[in-house]
PDB file of N, CA and C in Angstrom:
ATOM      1  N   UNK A   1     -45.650 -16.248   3.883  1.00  0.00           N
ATOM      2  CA  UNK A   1     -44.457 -15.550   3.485  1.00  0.00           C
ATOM      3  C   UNK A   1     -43.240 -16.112   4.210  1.00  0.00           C
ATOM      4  N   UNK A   2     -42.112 -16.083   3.256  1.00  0.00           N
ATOM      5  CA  UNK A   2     -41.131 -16.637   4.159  1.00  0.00           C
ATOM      6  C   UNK A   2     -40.132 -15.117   4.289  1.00  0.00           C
ATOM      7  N   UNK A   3     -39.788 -14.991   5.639  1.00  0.00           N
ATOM      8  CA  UNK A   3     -39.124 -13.843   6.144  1.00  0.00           C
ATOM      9  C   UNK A   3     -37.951 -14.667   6.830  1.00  0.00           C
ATOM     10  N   UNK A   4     -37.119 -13.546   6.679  1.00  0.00           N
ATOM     11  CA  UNK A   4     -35.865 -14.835   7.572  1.00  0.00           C
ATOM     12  C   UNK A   4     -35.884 -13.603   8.928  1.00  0.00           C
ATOM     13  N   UNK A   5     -35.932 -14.431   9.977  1.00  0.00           N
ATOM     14  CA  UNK A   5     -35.280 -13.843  10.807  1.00  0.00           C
ATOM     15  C   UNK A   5     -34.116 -13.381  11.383  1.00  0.00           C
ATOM     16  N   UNK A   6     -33.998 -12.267  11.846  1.00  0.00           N
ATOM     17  CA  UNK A   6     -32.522 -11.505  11.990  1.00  0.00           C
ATOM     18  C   UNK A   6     -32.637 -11.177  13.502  1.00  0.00           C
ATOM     19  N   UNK A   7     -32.002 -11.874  14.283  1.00  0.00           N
ATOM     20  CA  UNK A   7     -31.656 -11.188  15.171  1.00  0.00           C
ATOM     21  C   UNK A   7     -29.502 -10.900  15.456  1.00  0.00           C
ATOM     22  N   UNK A   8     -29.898 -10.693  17.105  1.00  0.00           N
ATOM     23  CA  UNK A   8     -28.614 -10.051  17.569  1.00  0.00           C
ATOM     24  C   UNK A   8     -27.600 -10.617  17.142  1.00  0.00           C
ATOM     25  N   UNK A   9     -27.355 -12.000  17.322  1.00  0.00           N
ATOM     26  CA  UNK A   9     -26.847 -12.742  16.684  1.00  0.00           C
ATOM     27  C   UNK A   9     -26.147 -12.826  15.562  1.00  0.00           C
ATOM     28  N   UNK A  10     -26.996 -13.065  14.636  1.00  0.00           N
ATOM     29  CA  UNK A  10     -26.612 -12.774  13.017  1.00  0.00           C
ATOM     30  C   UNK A  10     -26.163 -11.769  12.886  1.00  0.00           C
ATOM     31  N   UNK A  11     -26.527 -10.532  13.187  1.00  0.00           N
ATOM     32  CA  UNK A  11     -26.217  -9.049  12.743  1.00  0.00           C
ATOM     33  C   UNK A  11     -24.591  -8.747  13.540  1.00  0.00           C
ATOM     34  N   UNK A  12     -24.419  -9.309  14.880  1.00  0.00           N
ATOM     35  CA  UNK A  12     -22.968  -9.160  15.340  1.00  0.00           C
ATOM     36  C   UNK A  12     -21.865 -10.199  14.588  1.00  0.00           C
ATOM     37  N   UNK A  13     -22.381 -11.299  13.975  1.00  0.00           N
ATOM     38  CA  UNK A  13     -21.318 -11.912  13.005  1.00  0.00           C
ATOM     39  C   UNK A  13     -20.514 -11.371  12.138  1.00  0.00           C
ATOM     40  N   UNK A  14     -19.427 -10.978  12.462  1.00  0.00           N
ATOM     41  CA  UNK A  14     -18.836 -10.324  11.504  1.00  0.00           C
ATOM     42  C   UNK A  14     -17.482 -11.200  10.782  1.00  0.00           C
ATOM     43  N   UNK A  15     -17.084 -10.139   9.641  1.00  0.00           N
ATOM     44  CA  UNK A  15     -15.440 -11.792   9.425  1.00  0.00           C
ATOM     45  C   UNK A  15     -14.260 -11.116  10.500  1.00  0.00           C
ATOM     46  N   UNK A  16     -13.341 -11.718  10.781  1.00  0.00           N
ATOM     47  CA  UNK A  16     -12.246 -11.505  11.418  1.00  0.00           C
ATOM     48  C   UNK A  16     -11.173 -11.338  10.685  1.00  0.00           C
ATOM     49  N   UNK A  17     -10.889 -10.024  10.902  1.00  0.00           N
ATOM     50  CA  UNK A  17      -9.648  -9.104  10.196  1.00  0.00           C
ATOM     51  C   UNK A  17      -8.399  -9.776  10.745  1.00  0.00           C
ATOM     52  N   UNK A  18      -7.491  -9.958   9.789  1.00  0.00           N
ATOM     53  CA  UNK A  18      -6.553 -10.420   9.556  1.00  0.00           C
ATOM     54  C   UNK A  18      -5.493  -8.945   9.635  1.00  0.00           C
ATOM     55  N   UNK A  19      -4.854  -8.720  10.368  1.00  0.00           N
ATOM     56  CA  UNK A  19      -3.490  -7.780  10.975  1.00  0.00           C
ATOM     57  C   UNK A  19      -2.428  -7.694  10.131  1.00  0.00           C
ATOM     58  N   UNK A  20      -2.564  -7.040   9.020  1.00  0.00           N
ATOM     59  CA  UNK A  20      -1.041  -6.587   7.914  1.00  0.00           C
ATOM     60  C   UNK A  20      -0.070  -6.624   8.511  1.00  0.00           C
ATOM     61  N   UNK A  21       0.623  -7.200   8.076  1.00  0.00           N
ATOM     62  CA  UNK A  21       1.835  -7.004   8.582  1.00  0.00           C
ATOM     63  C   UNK A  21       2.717  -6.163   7.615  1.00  0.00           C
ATOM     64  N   UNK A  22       3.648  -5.213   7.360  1.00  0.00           N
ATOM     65  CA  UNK A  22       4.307  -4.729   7.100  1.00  0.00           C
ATOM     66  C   UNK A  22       5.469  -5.123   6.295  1.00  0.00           C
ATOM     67  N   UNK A  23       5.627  -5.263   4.332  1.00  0.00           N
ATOM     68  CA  UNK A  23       6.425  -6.306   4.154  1.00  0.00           C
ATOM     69  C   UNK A  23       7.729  -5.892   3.972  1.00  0.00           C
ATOM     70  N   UNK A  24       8.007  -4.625   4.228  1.00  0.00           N
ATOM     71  CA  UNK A  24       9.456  -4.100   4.658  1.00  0.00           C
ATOM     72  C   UNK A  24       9.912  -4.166   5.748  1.00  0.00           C
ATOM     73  N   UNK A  25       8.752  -3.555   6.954  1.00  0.00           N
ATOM     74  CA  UNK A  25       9.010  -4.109   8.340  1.00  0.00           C
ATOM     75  C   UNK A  25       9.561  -5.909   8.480  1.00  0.00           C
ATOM     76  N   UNK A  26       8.866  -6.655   7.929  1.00  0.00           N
ATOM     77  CA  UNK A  26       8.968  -7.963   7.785  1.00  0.00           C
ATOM     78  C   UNK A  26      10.317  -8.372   7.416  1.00  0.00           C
ATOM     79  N   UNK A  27      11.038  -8.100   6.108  1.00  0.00           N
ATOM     80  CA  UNK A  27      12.266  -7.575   5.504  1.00  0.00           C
ATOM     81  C   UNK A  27      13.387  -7.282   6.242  1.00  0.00           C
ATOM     82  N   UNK A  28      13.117  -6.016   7.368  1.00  0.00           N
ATOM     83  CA  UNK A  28      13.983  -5.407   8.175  1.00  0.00           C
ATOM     84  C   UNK A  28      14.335  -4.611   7.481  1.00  0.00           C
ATOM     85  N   UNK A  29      13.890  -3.689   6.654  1.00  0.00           N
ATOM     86  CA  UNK A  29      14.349  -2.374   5.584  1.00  0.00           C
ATOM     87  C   UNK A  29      14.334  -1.726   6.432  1.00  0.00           C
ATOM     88  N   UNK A  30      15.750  -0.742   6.830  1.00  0.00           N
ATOM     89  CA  UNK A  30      15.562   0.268   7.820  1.00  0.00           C
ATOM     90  C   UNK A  30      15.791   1.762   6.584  1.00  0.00           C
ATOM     91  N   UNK A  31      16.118   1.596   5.509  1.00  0.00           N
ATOM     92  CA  UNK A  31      16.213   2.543   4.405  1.00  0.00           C
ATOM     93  C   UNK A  31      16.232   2.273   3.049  1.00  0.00           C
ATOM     94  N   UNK A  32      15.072   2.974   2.487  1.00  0.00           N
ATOM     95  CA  UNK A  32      14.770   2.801   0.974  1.00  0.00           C
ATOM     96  C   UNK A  32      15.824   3.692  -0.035  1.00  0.00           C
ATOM     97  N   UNK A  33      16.006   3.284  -0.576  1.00  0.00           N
ATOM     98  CA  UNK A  33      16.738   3.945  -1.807  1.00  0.00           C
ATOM     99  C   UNK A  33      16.017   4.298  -3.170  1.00  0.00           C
ATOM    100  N   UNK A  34      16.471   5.611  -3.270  1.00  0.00           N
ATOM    101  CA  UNK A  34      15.208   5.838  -4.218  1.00  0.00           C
ATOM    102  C   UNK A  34      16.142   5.951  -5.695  1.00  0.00           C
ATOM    103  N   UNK A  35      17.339   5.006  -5.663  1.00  0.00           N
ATOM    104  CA  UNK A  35      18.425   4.393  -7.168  1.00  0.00           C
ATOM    105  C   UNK A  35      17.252   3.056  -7.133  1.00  0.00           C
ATOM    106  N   UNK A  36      16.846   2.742  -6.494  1.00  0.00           N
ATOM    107  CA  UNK A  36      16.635   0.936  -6.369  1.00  0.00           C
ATOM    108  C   UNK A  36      15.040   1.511  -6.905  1.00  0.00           C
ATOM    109  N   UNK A  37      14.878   1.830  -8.260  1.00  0.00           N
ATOM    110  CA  UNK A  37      13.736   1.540  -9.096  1.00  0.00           C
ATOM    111  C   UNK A  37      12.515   0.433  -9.180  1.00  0.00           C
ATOM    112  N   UNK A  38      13.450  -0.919  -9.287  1.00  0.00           N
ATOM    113  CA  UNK A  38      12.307  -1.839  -9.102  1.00  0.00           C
ATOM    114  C   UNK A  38      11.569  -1.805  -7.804  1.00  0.00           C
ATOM    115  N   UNK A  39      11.910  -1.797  -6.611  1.00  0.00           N
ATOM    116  CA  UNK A  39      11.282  -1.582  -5.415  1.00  0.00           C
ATOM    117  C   UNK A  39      10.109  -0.829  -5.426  1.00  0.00           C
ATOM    118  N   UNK A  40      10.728   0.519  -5.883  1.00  0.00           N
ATOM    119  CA  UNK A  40       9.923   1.420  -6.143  1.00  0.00           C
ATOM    120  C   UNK A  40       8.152   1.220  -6.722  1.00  0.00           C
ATOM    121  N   UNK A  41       8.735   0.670  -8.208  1.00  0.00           N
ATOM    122  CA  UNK A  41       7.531   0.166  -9.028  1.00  0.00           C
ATOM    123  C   UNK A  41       6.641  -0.808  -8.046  1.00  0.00           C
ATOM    124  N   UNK A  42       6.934  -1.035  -7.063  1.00  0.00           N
ATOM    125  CA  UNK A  42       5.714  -2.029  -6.515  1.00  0.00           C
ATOM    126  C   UNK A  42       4.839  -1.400  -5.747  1.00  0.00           C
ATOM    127  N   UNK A  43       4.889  -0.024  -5.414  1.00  0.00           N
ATOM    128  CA  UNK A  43       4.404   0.660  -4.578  1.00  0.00           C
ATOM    129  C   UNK A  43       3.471   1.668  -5.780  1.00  0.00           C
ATOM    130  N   UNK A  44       3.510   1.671  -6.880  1.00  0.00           N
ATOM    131  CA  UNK A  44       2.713   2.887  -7.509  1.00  0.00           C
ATOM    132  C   UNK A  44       1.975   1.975  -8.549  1.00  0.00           C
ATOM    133  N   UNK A  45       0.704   3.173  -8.936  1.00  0.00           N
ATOM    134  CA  UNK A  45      -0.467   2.474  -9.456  1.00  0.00           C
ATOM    135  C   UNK A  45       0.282   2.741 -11.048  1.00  0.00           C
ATOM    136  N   UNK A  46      -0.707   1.799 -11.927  1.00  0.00           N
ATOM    137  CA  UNK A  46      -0.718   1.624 -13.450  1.00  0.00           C
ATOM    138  C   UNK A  46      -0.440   3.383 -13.837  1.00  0.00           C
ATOM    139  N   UNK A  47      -1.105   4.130 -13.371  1.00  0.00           N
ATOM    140  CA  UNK A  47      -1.387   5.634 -13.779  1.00  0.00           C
ATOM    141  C   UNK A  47      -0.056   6.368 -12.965  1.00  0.00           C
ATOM    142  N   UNK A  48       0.780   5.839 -12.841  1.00  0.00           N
ATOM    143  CA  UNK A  48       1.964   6.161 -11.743  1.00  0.00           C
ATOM    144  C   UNK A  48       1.761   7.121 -10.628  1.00  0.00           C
ATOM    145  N   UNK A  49       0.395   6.958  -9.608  1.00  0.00           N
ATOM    146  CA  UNK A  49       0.478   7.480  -8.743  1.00  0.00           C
ATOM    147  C   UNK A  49       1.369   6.425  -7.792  1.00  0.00           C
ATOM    148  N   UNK A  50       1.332   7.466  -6.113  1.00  0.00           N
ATOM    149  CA  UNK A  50       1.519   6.345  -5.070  1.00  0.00           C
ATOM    150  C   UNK A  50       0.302   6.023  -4.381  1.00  0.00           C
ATOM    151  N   UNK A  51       0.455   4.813  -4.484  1.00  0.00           N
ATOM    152  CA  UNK A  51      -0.565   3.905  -3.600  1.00  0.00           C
ATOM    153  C   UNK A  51      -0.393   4.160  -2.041  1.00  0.00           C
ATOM    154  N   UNK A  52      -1.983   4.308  -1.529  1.00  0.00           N
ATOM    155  CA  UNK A  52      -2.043   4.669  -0.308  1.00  0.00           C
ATOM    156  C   UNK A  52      -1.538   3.257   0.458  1.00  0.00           C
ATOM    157  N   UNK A  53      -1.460   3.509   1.865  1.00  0.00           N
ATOM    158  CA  UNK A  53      -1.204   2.566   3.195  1.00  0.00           C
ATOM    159  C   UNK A  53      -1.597   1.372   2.540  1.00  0.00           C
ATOM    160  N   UNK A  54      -3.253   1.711   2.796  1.00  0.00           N
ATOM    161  CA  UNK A  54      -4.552   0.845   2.583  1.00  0.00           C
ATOM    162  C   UNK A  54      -4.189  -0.422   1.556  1.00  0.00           C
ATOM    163  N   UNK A  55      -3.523   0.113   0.526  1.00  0.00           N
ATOM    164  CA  UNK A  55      -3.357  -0.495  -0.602  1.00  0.00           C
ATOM    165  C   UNK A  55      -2.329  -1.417  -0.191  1.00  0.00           C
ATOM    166  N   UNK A  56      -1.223  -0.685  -0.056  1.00  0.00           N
ATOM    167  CA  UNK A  56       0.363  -1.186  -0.220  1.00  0.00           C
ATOM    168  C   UNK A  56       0.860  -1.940   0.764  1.00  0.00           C
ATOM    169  N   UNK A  57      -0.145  -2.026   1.955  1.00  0.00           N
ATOM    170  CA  UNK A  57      -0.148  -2.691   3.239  1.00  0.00           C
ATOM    171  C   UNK A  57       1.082  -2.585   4.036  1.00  0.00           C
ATOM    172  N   UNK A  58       1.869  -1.254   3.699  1.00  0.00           N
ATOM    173  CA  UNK A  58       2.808  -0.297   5.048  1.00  0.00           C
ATOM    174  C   UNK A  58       2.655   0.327   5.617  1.00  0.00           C
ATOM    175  N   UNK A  59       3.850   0.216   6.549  1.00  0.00           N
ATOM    176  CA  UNK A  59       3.365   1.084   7.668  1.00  0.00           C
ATOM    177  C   UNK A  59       3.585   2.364   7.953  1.00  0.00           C
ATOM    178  N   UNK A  60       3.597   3.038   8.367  1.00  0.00           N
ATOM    179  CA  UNK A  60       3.383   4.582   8.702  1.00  0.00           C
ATOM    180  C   UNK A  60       4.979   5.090   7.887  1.00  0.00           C
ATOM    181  N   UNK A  61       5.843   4.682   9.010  1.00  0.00           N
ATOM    182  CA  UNK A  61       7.161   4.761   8.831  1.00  0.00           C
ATOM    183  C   UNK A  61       7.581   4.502   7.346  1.00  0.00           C
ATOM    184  N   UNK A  62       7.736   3.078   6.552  1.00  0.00           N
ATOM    185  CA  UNK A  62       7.922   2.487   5.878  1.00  0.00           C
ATOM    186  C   UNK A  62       7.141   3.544   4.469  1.00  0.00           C
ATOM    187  N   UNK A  63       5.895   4.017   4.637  1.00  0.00           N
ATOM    188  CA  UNK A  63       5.194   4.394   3.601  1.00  0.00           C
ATOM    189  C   UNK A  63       5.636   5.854   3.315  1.00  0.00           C
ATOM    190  N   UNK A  64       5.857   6.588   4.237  1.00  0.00           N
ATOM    191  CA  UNK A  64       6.560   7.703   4.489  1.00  0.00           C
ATOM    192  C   UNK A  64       8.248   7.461   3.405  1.00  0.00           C
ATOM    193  N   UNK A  65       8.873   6.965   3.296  1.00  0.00           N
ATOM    194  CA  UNK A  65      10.375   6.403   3.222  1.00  0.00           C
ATOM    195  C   UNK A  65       9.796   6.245   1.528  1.00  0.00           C
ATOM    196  N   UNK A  66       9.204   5.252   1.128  1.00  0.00           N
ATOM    197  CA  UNK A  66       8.750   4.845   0.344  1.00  0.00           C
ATOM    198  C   UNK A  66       8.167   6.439  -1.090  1.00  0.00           C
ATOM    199  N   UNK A  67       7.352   7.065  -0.328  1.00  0.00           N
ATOM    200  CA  UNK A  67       6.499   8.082  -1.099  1.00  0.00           C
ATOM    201  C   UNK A  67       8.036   9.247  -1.360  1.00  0.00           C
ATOM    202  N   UNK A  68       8.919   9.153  -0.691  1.00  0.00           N
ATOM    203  CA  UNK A  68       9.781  10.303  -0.579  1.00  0.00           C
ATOM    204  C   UNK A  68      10.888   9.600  -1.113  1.00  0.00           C
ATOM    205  N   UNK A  69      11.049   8.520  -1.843  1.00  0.00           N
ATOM    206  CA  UNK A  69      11.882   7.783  -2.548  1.00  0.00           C
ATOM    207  C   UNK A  69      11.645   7.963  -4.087  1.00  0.00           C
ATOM    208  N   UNK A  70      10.452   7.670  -3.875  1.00  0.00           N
ATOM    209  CA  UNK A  70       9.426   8.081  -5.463  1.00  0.00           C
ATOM    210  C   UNK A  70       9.176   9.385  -5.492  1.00  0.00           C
ATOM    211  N   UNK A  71       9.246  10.384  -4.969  1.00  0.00           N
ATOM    212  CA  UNK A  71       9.265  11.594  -4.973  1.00  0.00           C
ATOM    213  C   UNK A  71      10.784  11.864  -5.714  1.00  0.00           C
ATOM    214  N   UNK A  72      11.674  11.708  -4.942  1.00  0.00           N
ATOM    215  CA  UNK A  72      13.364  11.984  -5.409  1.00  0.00           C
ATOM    216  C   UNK A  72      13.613  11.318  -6.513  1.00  0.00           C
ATOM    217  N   UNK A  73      13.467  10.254  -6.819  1.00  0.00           N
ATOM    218  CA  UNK A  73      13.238   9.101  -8.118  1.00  0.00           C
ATOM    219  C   UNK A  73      13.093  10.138  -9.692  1.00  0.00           C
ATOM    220  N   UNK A  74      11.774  10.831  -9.469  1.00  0.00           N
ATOM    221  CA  UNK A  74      10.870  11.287 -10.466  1.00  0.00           C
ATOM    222  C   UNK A  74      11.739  12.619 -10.892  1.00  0.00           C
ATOM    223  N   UNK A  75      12.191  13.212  -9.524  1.00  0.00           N
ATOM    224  CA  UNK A  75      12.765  14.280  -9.478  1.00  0.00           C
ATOM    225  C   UNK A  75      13.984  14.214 -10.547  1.00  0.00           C
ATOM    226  N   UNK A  76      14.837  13.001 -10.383  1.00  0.00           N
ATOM    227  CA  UNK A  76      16.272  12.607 -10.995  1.00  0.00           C
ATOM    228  C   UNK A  76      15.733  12.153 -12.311  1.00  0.00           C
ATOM    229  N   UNK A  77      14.825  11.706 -12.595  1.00  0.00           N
ATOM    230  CA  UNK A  77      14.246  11.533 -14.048  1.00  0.00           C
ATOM    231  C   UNK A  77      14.405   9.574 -14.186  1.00  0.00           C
ATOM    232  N   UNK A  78      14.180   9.593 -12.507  1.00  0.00           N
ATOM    233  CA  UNK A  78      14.414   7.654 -12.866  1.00  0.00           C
ATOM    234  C   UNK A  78      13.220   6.650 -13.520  1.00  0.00           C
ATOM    235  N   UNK A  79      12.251   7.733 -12.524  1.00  0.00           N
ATOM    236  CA  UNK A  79      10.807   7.397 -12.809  1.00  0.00           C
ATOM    237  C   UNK A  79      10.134   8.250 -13.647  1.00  0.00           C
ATOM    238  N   UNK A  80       8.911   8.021 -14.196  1.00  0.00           N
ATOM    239  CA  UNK A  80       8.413   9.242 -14.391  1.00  0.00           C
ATOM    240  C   UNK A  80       6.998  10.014 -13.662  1.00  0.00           C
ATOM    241  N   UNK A  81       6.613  10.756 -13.962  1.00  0.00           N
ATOM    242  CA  UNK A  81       5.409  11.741 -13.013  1.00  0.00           C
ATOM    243  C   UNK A  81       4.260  11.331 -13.850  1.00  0.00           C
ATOM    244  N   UNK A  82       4.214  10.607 -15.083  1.00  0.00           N
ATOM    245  CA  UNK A  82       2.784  10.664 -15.533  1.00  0.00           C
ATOM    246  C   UNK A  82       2.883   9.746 -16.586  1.00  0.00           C
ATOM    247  N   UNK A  83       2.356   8.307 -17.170  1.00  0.00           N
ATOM    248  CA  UNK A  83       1.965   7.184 -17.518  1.00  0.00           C
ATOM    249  C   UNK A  83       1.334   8.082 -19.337  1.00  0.00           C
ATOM    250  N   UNK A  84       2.621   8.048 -20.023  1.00  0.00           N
ATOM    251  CA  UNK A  84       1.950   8.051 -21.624  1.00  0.00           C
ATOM    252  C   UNK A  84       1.312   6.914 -21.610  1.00  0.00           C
ATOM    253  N   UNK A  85       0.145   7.565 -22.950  1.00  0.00           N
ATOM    254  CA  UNK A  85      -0.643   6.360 -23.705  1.00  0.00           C
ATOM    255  C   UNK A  85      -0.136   6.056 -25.189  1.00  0.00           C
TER     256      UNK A  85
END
């Protein structure tokens, strides 16, 4: 039989995470505007939710600014709250 062996080794190989960087932080956006629509659209899914952190690769601050831009947006009728078919 062929068995592969596994030890400590192999099993601690892992890949090496690569550190987001922030592409507003990056930018120097110290304030989003929630008139500035296209911006907007890069941050929300096909189904017009908002895309989490994870996704959108911002940061705390930045994602915060961002969700409450598209919040006020939707509110003013710039955007909309829900993706007709």
């Amino acid at each position: 039989m062929n068995s592969k062996v596994y030890n400590s080794q192999n099993l601690k190989r892992k890949r090496k995470r690569v550190k987001k960087v922030c592409k507003l932080c990056a930018q120097g956006v110290n304030y989003i505007d929630y008139k500035d629509v296209e911006t907007l659209q890069k941050y929300i899914s096909h189904s017009c939710k908002i895309l989490p952190r994870r996704v959108s690769g911002l940061c705390q601050k930045h994602q915060r600014m961002v969700a409450n831009g598209i919040k006020r947006a939707r509110i003013v009728a710039l955007m909309p709250f829900v993706k007709e078919d």
